[in-house]
Every structure is written in structure tokens, then in C-alpha cells.
C-alpha atoms as a PDB file:
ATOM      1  CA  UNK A   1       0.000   0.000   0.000  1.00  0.00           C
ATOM      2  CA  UNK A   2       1.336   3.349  -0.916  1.00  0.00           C
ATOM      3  CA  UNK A   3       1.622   5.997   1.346  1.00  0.00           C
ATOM      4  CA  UNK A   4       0.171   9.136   0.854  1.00  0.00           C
ATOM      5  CA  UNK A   5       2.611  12.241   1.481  1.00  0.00           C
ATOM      6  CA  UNK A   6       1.420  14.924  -0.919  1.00  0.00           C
ATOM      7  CA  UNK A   7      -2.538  15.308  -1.687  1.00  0.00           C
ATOM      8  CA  UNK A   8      -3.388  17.481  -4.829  1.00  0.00           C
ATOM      9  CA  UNK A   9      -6.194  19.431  -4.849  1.00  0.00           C
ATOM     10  CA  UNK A  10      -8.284  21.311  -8.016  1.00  0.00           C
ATOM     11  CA  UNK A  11     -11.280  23.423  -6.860  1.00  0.00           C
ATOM     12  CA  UNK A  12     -11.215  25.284  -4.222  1.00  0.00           C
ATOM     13  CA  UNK A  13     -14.870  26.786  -4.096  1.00  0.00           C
ATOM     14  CA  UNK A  14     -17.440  27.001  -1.014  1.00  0.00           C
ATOM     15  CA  UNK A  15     -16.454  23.555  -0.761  1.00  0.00           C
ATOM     16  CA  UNK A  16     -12.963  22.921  -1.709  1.00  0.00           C
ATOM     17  CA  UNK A  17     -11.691  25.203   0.373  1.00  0.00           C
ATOM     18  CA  UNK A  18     -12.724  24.230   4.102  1.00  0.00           C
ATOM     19  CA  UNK A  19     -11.991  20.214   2.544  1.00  0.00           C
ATOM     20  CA  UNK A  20      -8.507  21.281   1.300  1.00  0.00           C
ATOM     21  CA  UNK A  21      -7.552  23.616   4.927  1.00  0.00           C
ATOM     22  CA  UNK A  22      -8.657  20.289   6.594  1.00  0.00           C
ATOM     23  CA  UNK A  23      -6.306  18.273   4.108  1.00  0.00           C
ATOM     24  CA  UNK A  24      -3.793  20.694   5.283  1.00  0.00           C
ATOM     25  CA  UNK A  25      -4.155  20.559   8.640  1.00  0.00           C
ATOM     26  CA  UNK A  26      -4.194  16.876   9.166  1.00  0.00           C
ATOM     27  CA  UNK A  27      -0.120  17.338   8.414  1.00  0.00           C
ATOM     28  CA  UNK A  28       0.014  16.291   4.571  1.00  0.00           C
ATOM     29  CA  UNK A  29       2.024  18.508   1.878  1.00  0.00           C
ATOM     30  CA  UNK A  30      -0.108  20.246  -0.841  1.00  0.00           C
ATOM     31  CA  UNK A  31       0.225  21.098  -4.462  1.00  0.00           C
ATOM     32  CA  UNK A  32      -3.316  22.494  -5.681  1.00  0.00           C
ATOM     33  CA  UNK A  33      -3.832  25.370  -8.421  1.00  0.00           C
ATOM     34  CA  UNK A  34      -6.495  27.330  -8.648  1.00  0.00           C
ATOM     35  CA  UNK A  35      -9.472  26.877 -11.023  1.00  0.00           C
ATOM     36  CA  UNK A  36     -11.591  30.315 -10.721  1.00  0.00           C
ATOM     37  CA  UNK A  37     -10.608  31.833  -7.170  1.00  0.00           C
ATOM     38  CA  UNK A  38      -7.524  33.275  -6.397  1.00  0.00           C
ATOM     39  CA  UNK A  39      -7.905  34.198  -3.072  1.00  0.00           C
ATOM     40  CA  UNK A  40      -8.697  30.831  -1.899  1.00  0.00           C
ATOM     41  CA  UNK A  41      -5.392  29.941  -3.581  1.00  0.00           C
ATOM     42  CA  UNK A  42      -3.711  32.826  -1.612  1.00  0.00           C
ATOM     43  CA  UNK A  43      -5.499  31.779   1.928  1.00  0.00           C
ATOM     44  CA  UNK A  44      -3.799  27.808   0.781  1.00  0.00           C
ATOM     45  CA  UNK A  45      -0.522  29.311  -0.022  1.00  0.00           C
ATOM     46  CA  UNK A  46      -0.394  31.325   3.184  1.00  0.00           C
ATOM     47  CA  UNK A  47      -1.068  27.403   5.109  1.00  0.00           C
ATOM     48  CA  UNK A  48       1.472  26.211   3.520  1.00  0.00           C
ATOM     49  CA  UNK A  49       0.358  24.452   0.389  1.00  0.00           C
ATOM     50  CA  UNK A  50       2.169  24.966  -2.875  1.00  0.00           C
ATOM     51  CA  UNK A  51       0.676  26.562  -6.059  1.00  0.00           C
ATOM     52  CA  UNK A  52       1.572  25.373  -9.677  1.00  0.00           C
ATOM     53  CA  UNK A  53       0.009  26.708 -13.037  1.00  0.00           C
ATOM     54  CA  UNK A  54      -1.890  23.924 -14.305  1.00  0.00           C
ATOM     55  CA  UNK A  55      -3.729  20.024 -13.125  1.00  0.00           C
ATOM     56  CA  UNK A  56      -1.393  18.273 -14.608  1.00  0.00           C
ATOM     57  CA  UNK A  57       0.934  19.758 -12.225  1.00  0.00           C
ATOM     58  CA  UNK A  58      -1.116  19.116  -9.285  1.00  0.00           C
ATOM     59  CA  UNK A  59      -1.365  15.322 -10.437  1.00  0.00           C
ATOM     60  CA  UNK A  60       2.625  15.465 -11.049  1.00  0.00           C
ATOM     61  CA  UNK A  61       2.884  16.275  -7.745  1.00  0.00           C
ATOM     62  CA  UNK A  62       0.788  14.308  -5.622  1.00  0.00           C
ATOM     63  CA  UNK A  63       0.124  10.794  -4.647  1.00  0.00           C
ATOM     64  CA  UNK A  64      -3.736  11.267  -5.213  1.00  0.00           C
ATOM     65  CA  UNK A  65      -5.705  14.364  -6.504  1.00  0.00           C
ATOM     66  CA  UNK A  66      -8.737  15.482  -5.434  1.00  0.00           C
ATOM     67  CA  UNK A  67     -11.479  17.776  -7.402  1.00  0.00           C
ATOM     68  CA  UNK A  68     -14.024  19.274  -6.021  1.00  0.00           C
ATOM     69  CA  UNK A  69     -15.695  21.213  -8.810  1.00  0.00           C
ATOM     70  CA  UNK A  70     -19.390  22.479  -9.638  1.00  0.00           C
ATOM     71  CA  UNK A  71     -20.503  20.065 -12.325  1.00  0.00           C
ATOM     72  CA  UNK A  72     -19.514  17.543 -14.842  1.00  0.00           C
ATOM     73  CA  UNK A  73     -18.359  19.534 -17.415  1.00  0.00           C
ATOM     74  CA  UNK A  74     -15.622  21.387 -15.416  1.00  0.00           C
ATOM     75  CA  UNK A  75     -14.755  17.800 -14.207  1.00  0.00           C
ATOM     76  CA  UNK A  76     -14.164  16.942 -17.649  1.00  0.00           C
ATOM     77  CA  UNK A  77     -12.060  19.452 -18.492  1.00  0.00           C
ATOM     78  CA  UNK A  78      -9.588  19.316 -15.183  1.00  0.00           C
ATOM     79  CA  UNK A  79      -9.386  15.347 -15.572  1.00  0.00           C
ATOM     80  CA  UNK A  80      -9.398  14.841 -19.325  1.00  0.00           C
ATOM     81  CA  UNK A  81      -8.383  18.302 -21.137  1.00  0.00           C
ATOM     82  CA  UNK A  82      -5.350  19.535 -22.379  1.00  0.00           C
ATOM     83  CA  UNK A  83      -2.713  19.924 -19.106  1.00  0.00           C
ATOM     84  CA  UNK A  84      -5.183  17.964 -17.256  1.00  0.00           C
ATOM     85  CA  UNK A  85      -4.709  15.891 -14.137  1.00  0.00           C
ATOM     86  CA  UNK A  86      -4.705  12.349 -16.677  1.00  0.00           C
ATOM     87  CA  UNK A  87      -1.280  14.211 -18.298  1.00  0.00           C
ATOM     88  CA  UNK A  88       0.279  13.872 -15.270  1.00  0.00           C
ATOM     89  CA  UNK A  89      -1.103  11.482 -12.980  1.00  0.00           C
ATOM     90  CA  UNK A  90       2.091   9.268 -11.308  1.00  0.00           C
ATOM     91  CA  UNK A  91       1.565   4.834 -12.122  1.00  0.00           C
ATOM     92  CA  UNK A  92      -0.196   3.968  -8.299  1.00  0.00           C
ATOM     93  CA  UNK A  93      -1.555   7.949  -7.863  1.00  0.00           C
ATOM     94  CA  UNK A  94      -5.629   8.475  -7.227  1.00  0.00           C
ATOM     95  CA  UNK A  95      -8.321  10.566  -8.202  1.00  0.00           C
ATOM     96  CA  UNK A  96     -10.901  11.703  -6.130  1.00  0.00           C
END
């Protein structure tokens, strides 16, 4: 069983937010990028978490990604679009 060190998170809304500061303060590292607010990105970065420019970064970085995102088409596009989280998922990583 892998162990997971570094939790990636995409969508940080009403929320993604209050899941990723809890993600946070249970001890683990975070990469996350922001999808349409900044300043939840910001209030992250100021915790500790690390920002990068695109999903497949998060997904680079992380042993499992999680998205929290409004609806199924934004899902889509995160997961399977162009610098998505599938570009850079790691062989044993997660998505939730």
C-alpha cells in the first residue's frame, strides 16, 4: 500500500476550500492550483500548500488528486483536457 505524502487538490470553491484547509491541517504537503478563485489559492498558499500553473501539475505532484468542482463539465475538463490531471497522474496515484 502506498503511502500518501502529498494530496493534490483542483477546486477550491465554497467547498474545496474548508476540505482542502482540513487536508492541510491533518499534516500532509499540498500542491493544488487554482481553477476560478484566487484568493482561496492565496489563503492555501499562506497554510502552507504549494501553487503550480496547471492540473497536470497538481497530479505530477501528488500521490492522489482530489477535485471538487461544480458540475460535470468542469470535471471533464480538469481530468481529461489539455494539461489535465490524466497528463500527469504518477503509475499507483488516485483521483478523487
Amino acid at each position: 500500500m502506498k503511502v500518501i505524502k502529498t494530496v493534490g487538490f483542483v477546486g477550491l470553491g465554497n467547498m474545496g476550500l474548508p476540505m482542502a484547509k482540513r487536508v492541510l491541517g491533518g499534516g500532509f504537503e499540498m500542491a493544488m492550483c487554482g481553477h476560478r478563485r484566487q484568493d482561496s489559492v492565496e489563503e492555501l498558499k499562506s497554510l502552507g500548500a504549494r501553487e503550480v500553473k496547471t492540473p497536470k501539475e497538481v497530479a505530477q505532484a501528488s500521490d492522489v488528486t482530489i477535485a471538487m468542482l461544480p458540475d460535470d463539465i468542469a470535471t471533464g475538463e480538469v481530468i481529461l483536457g489539455q494539461n489535465g490531471v490524466m497528463e500527469g497522474i504518477n503509475q499507483g496515484a488516485g483521483i478523487i
